[in-house]
C-alpha atoms as a PDB file:
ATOM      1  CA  UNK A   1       0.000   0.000   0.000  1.00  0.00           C
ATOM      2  CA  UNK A   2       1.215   3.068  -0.722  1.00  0.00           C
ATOM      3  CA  UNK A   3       1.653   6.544   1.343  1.00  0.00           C
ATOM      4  CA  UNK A   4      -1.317   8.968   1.636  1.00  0.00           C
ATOM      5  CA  UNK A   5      -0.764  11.981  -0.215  1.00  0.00           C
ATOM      6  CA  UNK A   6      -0.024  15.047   2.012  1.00  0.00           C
ATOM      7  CA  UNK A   7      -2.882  17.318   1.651  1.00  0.00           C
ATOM      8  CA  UNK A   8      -1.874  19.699   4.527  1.00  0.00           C
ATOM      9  CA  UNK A   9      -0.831  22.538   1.460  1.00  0.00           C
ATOM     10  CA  UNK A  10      -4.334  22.388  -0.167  1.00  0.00           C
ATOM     11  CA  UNK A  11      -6.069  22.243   3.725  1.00  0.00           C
ATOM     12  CA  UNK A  12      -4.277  25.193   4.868  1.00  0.00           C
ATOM     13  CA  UNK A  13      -5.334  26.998   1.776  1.00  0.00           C
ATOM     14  CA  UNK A  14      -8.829  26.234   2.248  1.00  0.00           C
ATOM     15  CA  UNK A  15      -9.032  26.993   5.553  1.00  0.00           C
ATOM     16  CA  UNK A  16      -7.497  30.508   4.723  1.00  0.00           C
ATOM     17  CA  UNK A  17     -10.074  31.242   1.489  1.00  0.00           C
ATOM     18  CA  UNK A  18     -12.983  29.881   3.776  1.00  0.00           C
ATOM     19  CA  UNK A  19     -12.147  32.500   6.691  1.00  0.00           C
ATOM     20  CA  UNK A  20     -11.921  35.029   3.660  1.00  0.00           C
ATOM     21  CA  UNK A  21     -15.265  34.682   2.486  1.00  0.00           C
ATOM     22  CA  UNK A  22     -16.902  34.307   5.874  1.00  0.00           C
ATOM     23  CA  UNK A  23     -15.474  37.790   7.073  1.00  0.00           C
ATOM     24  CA  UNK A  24     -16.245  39.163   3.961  1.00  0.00           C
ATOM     25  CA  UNK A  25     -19.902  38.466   4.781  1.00  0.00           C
ATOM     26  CA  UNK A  26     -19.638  39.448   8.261  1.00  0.00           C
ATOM     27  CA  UNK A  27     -18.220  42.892   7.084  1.00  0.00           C
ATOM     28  CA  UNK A  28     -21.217  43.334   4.845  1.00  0.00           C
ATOM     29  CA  UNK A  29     -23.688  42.768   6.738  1.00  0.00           C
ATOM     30  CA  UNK A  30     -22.642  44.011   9.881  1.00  0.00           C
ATOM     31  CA  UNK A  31     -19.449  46.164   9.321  1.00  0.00           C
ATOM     32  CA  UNK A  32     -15.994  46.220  10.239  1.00  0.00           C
ATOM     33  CA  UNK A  33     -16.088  46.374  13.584  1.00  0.00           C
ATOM     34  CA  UNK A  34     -17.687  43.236  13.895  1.00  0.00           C
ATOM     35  CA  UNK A  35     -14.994  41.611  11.673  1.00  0.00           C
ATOM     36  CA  UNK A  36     -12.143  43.287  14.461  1.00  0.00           C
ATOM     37  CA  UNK A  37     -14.274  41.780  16.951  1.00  0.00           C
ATOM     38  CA  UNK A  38     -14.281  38.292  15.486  1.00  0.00           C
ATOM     39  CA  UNK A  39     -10.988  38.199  14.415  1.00  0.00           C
ATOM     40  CA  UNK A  40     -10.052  39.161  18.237  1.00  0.00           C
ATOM     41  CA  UNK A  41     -12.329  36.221  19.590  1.00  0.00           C
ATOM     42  CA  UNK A  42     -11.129  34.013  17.107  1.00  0.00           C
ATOM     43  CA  UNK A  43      -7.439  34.813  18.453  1.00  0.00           C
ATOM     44  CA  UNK A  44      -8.291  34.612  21.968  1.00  0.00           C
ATOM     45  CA  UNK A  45      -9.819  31.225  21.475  1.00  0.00           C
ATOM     46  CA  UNK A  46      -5.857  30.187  20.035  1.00  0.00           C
ATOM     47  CA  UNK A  47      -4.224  31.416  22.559  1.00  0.00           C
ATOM     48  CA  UNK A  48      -6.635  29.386  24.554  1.00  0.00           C
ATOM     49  CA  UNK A  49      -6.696  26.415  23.130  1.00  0.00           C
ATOM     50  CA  UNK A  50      -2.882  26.660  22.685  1.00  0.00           C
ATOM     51  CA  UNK A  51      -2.201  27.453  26.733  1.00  0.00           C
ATOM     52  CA  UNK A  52      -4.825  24.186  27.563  1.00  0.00           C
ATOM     53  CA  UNK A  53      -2.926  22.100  25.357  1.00  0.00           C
ATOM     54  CA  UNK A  54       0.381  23.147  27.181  1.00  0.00           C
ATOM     55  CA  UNK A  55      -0.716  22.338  30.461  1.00  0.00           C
ATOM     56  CA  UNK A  56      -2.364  18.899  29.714  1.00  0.00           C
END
């Protein structure tokens, strides 16, 4: 059997176009300050998640 291909490239990449679009949205529907104030939950919730996985 051979290896799985590496998709983590084409994942990534998604990820980042998909985040794109979605604060797009946000902004035009509700503005930018709503967009800061995701992007700041959004990074709180790394840092989070990040410190968590640290201690355990």
């Amino acid at each position: 059997m051979d290896a799985a291909p590496n998709y983590t490239t084409a994942a990534l990449v998604m990820g980042a176009v998909n985040l794109l679009w979605i604060l797009m949205v946000i902004r035009a529907v509700f503005g930018f300050g709503a967009v800061v104030a995701v992007g700041y939950g959004i990074d709180r919730l790394i840092v989070w998640r990040a410190r968590r996985r640290r201690v355990g």
